[in-house]
C-alpha atoms as a PDB file:
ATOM      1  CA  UNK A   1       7.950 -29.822  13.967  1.00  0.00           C
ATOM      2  CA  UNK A   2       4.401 -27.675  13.944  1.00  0.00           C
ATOM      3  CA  UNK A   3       6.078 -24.968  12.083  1.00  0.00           C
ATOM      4  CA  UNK A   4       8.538 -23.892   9.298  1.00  0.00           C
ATOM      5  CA  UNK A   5       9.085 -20.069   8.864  1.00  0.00           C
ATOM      6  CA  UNK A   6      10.210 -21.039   5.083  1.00  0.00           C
ATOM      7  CA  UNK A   7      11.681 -18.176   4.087  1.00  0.00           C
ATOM      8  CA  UNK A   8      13.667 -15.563   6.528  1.00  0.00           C
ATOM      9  CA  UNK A   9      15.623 -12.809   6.106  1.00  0.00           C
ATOM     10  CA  UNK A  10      18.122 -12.465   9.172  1.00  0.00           C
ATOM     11  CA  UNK A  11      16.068  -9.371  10.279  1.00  0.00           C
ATOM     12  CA  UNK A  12      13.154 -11.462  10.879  1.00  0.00           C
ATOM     13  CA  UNK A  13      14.510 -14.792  12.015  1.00  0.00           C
ATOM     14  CA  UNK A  14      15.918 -12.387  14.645  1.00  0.00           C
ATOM     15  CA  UNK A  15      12.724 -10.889  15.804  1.00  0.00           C
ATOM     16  CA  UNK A  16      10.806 -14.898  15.553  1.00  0.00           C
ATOM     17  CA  UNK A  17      13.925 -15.249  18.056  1.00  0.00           C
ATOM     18  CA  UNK A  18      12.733 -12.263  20.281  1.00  0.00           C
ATOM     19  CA  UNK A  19       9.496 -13.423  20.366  1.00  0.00           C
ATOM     20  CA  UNK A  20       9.044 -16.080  20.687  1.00  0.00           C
ATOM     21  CA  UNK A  21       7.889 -17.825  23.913  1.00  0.00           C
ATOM     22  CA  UNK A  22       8.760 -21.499  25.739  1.00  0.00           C
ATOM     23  CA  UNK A  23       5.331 -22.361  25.370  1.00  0.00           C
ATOM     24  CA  UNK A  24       4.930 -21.546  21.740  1.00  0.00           C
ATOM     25  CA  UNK A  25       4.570 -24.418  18.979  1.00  0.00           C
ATOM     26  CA  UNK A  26       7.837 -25.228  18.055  1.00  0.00           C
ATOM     27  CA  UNK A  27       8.669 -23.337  15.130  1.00  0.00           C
ATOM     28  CA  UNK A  28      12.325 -23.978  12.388  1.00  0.00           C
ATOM     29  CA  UNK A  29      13.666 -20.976  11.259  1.00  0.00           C
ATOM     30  CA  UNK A  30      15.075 -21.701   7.298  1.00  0.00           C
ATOM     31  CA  UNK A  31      17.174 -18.870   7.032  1.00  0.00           C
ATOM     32  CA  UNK A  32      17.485 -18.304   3.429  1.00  0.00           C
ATOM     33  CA  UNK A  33      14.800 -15.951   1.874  1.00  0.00           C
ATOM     34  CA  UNK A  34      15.560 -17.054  -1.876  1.00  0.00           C
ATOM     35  CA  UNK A  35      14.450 -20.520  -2.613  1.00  0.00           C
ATOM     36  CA  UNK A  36      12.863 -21.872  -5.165  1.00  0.00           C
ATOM     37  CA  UNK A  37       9.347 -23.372  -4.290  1.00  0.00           C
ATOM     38  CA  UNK A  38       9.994 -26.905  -5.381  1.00  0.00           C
ATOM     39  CA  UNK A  39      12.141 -26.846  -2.852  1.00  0.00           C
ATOM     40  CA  UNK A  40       9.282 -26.641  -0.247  1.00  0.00           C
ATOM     41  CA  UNK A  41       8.389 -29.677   0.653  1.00  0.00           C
ATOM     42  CA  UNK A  42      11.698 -31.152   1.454  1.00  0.00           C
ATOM     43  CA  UNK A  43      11.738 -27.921   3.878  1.00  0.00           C
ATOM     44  CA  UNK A  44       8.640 -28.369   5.213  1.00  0.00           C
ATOM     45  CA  UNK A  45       8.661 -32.083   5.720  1.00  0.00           C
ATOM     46  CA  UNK A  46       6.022 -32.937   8.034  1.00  0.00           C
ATOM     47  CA  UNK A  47       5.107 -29.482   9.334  1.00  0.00           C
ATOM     48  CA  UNK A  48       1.300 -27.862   9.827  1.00  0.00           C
ATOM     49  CA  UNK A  49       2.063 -24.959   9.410  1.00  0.00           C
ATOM     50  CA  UNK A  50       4.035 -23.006   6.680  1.00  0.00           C
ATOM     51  CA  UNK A  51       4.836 -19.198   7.910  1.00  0.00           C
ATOM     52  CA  UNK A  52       6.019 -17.677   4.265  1.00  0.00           C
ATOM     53  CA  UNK A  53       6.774 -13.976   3.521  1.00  0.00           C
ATOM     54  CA  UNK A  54       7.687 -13.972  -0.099  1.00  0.00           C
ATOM     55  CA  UNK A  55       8.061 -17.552  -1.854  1.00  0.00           C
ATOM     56  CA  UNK A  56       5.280 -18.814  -4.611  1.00  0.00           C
ATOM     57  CA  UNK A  57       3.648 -21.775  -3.167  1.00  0.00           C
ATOM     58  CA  UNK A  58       1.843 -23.123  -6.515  1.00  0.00           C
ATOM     59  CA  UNK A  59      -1.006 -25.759  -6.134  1.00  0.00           C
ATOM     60  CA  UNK A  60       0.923 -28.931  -7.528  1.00  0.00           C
ATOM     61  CA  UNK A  61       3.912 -27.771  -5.225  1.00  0.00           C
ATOM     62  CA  UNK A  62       1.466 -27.525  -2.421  1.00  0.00           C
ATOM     63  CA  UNK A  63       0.207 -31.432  -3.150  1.00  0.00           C
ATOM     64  CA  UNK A  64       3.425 -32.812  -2.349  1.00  0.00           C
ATOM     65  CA  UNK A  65       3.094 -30.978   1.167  1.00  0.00           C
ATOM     66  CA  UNK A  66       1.769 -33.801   2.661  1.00  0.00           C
ATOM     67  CA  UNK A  67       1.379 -32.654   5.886  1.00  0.00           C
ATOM     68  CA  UNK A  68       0.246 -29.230   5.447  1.00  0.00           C
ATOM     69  CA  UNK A  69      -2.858 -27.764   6.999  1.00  0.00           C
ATOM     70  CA  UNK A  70      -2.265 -24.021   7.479  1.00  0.00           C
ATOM     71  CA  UNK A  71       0.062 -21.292   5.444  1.00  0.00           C
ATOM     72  CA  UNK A  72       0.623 -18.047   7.894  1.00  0.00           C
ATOM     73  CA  UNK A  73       1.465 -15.079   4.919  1.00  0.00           C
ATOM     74  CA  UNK A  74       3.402 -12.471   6.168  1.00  0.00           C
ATOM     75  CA  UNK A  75       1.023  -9.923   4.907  1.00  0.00           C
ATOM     76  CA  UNK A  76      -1.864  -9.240   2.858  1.00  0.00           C
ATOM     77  CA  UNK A  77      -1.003  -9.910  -0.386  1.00  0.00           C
ATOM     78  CA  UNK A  78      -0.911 -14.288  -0.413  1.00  0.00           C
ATOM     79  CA  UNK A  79      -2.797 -14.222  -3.782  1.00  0.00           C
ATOM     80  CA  UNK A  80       0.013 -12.663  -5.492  1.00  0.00           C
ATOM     81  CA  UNK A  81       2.056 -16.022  -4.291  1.00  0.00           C
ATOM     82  CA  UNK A  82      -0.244 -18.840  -4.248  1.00  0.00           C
ATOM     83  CA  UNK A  83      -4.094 -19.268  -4.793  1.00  0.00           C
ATOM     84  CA  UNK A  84      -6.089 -19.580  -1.696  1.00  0.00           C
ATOM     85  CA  UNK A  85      -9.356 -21.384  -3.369  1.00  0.00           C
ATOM     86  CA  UNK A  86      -7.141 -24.291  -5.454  1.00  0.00           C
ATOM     87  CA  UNK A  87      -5.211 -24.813  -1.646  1.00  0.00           C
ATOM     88  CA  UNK A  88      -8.562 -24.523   0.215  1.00  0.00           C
ATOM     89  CA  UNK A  89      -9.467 -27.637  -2.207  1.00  0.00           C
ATOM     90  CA  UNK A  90      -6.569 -29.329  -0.824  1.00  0.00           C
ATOM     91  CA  UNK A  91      -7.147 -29.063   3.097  1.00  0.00           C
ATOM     92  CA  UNK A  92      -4.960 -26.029   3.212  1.00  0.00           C
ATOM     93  CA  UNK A  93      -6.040 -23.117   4.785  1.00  0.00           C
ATOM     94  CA  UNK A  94      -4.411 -19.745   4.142  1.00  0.00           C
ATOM     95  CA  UNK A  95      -3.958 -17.030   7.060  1.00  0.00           C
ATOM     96  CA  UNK A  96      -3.212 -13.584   6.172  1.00  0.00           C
ATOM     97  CA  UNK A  97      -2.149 -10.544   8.566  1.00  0.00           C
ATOM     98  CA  UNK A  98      -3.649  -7.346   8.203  1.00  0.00           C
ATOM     99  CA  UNK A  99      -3.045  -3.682   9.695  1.00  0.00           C
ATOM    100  CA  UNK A 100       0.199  -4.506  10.929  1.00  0.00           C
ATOM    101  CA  UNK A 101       2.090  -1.667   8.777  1.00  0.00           C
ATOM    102  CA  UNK A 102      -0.691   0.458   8.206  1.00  0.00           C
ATOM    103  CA  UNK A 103       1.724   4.177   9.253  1.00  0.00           C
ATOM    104  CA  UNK A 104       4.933   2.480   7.793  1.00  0.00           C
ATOM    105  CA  UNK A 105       3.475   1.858   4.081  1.00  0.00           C
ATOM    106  CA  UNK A 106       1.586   5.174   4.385  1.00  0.00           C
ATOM    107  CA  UNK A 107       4.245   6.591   5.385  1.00  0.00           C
ATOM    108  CA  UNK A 108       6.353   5.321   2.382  1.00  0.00           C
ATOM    109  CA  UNK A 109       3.817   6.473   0.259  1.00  0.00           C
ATOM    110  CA  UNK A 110       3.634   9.711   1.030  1.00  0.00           C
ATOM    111  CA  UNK A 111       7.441   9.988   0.783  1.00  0.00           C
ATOM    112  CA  UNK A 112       7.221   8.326  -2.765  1.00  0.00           C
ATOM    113  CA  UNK A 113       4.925  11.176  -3.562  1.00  0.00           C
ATOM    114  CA  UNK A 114       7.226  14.028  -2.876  1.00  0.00           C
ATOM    115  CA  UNK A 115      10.027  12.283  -4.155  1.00  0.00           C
ATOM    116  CA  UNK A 116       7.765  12.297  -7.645  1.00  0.00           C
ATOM    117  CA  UNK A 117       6.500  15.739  -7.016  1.00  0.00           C
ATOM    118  CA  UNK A 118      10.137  17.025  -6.278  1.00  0.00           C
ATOM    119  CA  UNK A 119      12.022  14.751  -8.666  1.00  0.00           C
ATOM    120  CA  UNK A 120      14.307  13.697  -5.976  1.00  0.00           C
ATOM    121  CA  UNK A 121      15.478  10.849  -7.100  1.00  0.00           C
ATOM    122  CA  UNK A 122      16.561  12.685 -10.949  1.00  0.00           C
ATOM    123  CA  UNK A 123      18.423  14.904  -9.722  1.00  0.00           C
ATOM    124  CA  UNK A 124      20.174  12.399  -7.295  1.00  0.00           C
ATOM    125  CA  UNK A 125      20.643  10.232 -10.276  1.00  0.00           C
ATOM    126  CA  UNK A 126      21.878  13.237 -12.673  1.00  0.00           C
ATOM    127  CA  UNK A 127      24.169  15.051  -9.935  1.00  0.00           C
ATOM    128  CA  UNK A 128      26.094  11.520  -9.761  1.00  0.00           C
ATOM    129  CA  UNK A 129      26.386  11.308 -12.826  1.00  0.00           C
ATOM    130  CA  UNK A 130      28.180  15.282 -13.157  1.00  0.00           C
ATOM    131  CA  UNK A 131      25.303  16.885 -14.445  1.00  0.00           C
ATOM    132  CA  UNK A 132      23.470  19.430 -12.250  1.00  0.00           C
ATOM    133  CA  UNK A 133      20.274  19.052 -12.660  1.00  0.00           C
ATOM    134  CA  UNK A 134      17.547  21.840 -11.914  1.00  0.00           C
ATOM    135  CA  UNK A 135      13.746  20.624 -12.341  1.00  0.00           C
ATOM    136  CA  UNK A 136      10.525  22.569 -11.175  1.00  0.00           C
ATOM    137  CA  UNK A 137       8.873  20.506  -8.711  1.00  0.00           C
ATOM    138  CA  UNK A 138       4.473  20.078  -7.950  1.00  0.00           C
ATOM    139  CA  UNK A 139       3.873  22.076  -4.745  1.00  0.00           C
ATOM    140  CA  UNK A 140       1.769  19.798  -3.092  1.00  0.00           C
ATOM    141  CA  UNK A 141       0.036  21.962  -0.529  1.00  0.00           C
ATOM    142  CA  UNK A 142      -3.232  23.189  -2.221  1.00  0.00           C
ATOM    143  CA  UNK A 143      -3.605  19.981  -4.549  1.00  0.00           C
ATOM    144  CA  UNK A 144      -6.038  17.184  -4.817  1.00  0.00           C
ATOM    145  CA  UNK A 145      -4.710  13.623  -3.691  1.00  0.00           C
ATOM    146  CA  UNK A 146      -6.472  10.282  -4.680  1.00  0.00           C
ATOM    147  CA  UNK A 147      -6.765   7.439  -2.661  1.00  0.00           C
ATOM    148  CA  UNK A 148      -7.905   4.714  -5.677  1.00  0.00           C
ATOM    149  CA  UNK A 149      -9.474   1.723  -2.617  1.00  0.00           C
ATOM    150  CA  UNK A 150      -9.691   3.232   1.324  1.00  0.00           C
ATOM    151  CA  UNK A 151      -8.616   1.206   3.968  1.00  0.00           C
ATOM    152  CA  UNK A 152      -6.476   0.756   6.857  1.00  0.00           C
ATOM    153  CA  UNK A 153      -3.142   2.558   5.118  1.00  0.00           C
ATOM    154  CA  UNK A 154      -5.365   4.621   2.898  1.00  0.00           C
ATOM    155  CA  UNK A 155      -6.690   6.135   6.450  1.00  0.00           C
ATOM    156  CA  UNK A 156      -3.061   6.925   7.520  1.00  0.00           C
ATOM    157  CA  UNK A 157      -1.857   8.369   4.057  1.00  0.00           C
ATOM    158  CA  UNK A 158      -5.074  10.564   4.105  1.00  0.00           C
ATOM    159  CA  UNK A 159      -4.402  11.895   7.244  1.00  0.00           C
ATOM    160  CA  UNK A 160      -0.708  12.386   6.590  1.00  0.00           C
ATOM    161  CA  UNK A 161      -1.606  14.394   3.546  1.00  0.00           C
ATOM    162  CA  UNK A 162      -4.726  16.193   5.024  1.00  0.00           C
ATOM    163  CA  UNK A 163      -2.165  17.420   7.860  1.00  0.00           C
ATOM    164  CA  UNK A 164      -0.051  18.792   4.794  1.00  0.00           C
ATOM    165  CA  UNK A 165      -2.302  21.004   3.622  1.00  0.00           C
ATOM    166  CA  UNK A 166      -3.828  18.457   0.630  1.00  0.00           C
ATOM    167  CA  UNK A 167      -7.584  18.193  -0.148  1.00  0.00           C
ATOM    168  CA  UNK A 168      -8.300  14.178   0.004  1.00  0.00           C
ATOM    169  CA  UNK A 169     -10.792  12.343  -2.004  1.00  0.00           C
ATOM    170  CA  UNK A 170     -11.436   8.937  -2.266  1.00  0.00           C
ATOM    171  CA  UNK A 171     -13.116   5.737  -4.060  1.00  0.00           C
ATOM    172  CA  UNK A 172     -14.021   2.051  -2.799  1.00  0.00           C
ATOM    173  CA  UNK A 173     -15.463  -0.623  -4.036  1.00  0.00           C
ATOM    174  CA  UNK A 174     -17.859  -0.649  -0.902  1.00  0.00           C
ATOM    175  CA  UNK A 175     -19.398   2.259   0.834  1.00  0.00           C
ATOM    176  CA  UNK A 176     -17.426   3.687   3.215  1.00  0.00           C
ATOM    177  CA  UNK A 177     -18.964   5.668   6.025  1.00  0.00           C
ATOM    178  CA  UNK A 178     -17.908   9.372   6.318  1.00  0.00           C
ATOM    179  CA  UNK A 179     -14.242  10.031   7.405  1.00  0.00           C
ATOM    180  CA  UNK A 180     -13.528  13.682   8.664  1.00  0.00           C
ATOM    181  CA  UNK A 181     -11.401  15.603   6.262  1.00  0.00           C
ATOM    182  CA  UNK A 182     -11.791  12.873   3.081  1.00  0.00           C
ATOM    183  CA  UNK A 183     -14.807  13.385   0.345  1.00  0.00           C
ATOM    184  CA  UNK A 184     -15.638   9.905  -1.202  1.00  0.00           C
ATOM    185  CA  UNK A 185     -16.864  10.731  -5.124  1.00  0.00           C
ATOM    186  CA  UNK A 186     -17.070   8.270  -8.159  1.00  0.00           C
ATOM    187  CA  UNK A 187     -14.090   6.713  -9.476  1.00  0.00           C
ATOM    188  CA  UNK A 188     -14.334   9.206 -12.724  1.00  0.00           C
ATOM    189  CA  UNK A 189     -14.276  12.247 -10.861  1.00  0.00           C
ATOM    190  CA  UNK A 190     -11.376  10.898  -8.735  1.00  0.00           C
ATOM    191  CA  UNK A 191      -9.598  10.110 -12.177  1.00  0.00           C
ATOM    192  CA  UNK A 192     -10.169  13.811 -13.986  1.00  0.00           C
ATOM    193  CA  UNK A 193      -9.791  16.230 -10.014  1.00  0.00           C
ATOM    194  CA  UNK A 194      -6.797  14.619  -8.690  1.00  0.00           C
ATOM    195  CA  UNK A 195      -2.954  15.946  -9.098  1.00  0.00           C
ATOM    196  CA  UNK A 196      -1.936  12.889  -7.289  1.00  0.00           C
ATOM    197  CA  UNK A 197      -3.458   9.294  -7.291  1.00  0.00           C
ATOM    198  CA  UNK A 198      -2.598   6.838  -5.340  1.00  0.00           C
ATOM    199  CA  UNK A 199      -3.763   2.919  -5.339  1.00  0.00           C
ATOM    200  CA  UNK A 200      -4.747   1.007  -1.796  1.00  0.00           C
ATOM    201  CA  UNK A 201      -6.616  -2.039  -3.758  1.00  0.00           C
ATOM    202  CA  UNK A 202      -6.438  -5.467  -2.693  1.00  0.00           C
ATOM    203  CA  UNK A 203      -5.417  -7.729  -5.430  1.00  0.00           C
ATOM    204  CA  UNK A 204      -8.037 -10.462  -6.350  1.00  0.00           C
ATOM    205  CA  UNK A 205      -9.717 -10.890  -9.479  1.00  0.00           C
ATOM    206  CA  UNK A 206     -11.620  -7.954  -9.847  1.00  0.00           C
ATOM    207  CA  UNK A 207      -9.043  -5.561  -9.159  1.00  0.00           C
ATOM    208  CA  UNK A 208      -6.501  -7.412 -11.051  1.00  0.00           C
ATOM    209  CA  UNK A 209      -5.614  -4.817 -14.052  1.00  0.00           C
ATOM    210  CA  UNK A 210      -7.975  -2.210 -12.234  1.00  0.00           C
ATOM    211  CA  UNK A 211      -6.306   0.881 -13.666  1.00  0.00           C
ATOM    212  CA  UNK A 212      -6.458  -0.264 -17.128  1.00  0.00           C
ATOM    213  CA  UNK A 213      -5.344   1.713 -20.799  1.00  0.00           C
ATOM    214  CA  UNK A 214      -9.092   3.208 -20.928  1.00  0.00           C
ATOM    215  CA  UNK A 215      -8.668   4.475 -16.996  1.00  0.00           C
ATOM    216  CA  UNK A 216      -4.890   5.625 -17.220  1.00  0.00           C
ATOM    217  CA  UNK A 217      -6.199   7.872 -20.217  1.00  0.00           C
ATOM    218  CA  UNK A 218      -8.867   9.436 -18.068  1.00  0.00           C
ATOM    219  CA  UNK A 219      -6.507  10.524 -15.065  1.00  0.00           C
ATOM    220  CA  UNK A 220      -5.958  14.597 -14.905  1.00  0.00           C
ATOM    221  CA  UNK A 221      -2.823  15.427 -17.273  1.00  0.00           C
ATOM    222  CA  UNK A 222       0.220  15.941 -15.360  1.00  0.00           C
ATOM    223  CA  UNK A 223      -1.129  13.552 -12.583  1.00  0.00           C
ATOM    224  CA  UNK A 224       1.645  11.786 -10.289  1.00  0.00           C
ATOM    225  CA  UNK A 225       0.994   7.958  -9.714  1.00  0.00           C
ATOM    226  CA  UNK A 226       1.932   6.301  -6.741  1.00  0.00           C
ATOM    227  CA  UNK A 227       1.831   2.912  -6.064  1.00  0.00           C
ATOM    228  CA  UNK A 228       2.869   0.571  -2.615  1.00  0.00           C
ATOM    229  CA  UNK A 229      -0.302  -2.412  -2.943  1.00  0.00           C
ATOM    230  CA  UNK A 230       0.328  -4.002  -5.685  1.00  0.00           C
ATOM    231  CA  UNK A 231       1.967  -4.226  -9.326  1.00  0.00           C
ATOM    232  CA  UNK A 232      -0.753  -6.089 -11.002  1.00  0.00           C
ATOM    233  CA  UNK A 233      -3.205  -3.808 -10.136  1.00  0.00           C
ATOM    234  CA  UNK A 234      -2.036  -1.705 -13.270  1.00  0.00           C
ATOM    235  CA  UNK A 235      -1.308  -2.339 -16.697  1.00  0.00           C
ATOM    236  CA  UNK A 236       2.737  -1.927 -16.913  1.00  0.00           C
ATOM    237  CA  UNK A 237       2.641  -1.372 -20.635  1.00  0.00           C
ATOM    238  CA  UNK A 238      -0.155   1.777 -20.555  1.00  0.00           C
ATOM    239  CA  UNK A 239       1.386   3.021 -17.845  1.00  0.00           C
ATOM    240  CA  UNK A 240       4.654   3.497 -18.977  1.00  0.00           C
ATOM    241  CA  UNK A 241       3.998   4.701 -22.282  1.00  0.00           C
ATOM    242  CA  UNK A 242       1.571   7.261 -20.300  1.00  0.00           C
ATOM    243  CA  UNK A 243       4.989   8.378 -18.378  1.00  0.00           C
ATOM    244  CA  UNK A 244       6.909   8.383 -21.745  1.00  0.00           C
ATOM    245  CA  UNK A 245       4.148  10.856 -23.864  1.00  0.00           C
ATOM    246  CA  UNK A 246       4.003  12.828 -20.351  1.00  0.00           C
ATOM    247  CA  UNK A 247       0.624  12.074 -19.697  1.00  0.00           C
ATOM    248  CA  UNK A 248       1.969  10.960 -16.035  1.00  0.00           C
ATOM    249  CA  UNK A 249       4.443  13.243 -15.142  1.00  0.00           C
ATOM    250  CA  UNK A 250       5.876  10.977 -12.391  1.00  0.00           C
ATOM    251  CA  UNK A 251       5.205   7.398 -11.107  1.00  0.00           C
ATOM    252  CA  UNK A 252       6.397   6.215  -7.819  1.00  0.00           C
ATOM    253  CA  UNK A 253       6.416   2.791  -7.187  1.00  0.00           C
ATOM    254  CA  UNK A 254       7.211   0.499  -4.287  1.00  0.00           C
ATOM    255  CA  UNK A 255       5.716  -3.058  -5.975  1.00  0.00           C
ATOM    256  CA  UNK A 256       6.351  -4.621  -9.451  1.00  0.00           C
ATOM    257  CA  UNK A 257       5.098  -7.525 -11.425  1.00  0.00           C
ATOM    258  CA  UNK A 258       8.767  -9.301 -11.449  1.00  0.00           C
ATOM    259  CA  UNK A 259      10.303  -8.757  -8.155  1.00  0.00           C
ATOM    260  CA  UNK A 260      13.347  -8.182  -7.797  1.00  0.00           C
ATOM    261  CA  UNK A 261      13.056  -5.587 -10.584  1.00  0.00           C
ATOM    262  CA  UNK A 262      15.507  -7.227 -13.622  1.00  0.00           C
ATOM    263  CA  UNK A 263      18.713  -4.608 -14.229  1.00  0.00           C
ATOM    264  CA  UNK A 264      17.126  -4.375 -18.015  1.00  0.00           C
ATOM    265  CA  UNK A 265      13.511  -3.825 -16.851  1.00  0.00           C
ATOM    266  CA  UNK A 266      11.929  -1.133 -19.147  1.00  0.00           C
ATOM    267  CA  UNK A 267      10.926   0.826 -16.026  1.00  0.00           C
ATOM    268  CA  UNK A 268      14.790   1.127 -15.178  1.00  0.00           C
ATOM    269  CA  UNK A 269      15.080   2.908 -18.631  1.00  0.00           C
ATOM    270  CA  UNK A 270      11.673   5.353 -17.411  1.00  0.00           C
ATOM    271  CA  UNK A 271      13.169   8.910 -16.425  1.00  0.00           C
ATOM    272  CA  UNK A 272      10.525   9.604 -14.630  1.00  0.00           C
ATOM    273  CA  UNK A 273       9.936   7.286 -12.459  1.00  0.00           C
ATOM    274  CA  UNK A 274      10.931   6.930  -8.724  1.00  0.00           C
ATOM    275  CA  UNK A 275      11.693   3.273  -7.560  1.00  0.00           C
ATOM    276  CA  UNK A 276      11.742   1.305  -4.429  1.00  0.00           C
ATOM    277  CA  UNK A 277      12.566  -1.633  -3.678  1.00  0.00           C
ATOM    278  CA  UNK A 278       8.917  -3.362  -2.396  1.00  0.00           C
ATOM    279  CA  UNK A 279       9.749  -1.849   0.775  1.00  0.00           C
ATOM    280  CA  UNK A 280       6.799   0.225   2.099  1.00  0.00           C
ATOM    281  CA  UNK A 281       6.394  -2.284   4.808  1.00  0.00           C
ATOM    282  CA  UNK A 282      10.262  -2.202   6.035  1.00  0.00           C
ATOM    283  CA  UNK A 283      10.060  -0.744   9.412  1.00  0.00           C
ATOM    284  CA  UNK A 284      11.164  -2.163  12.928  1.00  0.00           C
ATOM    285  CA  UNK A 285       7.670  -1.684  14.256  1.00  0.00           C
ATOM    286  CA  UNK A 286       6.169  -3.334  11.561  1.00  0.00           C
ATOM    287  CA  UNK A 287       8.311  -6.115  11.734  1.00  0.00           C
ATOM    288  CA  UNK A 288       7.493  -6.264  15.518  1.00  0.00           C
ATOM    289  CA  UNK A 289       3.670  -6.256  14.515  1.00  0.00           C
ATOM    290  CA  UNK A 290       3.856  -8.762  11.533  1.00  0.00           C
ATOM    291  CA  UNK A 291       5.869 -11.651  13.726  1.00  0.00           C
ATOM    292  CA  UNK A 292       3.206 -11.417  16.892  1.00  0.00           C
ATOM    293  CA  UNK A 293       0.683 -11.434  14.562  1.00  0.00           C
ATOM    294  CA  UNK A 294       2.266 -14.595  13.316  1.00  0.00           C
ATOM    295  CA  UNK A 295       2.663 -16.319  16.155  1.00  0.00           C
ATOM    296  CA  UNK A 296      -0.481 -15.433  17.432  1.00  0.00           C
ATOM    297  CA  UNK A 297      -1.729 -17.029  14.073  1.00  0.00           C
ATOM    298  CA  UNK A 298       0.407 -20.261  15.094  1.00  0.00           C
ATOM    299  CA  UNK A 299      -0.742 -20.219  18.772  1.00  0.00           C
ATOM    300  CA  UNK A 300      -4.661 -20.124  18.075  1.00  0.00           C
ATOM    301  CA  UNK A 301      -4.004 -23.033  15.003  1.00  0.00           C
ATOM    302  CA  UNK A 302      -2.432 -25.286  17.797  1.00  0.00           C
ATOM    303  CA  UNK A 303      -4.985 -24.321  20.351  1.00  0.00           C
ATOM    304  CA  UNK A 304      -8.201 -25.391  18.312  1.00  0.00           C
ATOM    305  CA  UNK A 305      -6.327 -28.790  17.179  1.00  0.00           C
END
């Protein structure tokens, strides 16, 4: 066997199925997308290639991999799963797949933010519970939105939002070249202007933490937080007492440090805070896009031997 997608939901063992072609590598679908990773080399056997959307694949796990050359991560995010350096020391190389949601998870996020401005998901939560529930929502159209990193989905969510009447500024850790309707300013002025921020970082080591006690405490009072990248990128604790004093009015979040979310999580106990289910990515057409990406992955691995 070349190939061991290790971890599939029925969803996307369905569309591998679609896919995939007679003159593909040969590729085992384990369908069963919660395993524990010691349990990965007995599924991997002696595979090349692991294709993994979701399951740690820690360094001494990886060593008993015997056979493995090549992991194929269903995404961006592999370093929140495994380290790519340590398994680069070990012959392994790790593939990741970018762009291939870019509208779905800006999308998402701009439906996170009116949920937060709007307090959707309160009153939802309040009228089911027999209590009607009248808040006064942020009218969005006029106000400043924050794009905390700028790339692919940034793009998308800043031209949702520009579209929507919103004045878009932005921050990256590189130069970016100019972008019609987006003003790029320091990270500080970003912090204090905007009514909304929202955070497009890749996770590595220098962004790990990024919007930190000192930074949270600088954002514009009132501010709504958004976040689909990822959950490390901000400290948990500042950021919840931040939505507990009402320095945040509303945080809308898509990604968390423990996933899935524990049913005594502190953030479950938050009021105002809007939760999904790290699924910012979950459309059909993404899906499409991440599993050709994936097999193109597979196909070019085979090709060069």
């Amino acid at each position: 066997m070349v190939a061991v997608f290790v971890d599939a939901e029925e969803a996307m063992a369905q569309e591998f199925e679609r896919q995939f072609k007679d003159a593909d590598p040969s590729v085992r679908i384990h369908r069963d997308p919660e395993i524990a990773p010691e349990a990965l080399p007995k599924i991997l056997a002696d595979s090349r290639i692991a294709i993994i959307d979701h399951t740690q694949l820690p360094t001494p796990v990886a060593k008993q991999c015997k056979t493995l050359q090549h992991v194929v991560f269903l995404g961006t995010g592999a370093r929140s799963y495994m380290n790519p350096e340590e398994l680069a020391e070990l012959g392994i190389t790790v593939h990741t797949i970018k762009g291939y949601g870019d509208t779905a998870v800006a999308e998402a996020t701009i439906a996170l933010m009116w949920a937060a401005a709007r307090d959707i998901a309160l009153m939802d939560r309040e009228m089911r519970g027999g209590q009607w529930l009248r808040e006064d929502g942020m009218q969005l159209t006029g106000k400043t939105l924050g794009l905390i990193g700028f790339g692919g989905i940034a793009a998308e969510v800043a031209r949702i939002a520009g579209g929507g009447g919103m004045k878009v500024l932005a921050w990256n850790r590189t130069p970016k070249d100019k972008v019609k309707g987006v003003t790029f300013v320091e990270l500080d002025r970003l912090l204090a202007d905007s009514h909304v921020l929202s955070l497009h970082l890749l996770l590595n080591d220098a962004t790990r933490g990024f919007l930190n006690r000192d930074r949270i405490a600088r954002i514009r009072p009132r501010a709504l937080l958004i976040n689909t990248a990822r959950a490390a990128l901000v400290d948990e604790a500042a950021m919840i007492e931040a939505l507990a004093s009402g320095h945040l009015r509303h945080a809308g979040l898509d990604v968390f440090n423990t996933e899935p979310l524990p049913q005594d999580h502190p953030l479950t106990k938050v009021r105002n805070v809007t939760l999904s289910a790290h699924s910012a990515f979950r459309t059909p057409e993404a899906s499409e896009n991440l599993v050709r990406s994936a097999l193109e992955h597979c196909r070019r691995i085979v090709t060069k031997g």
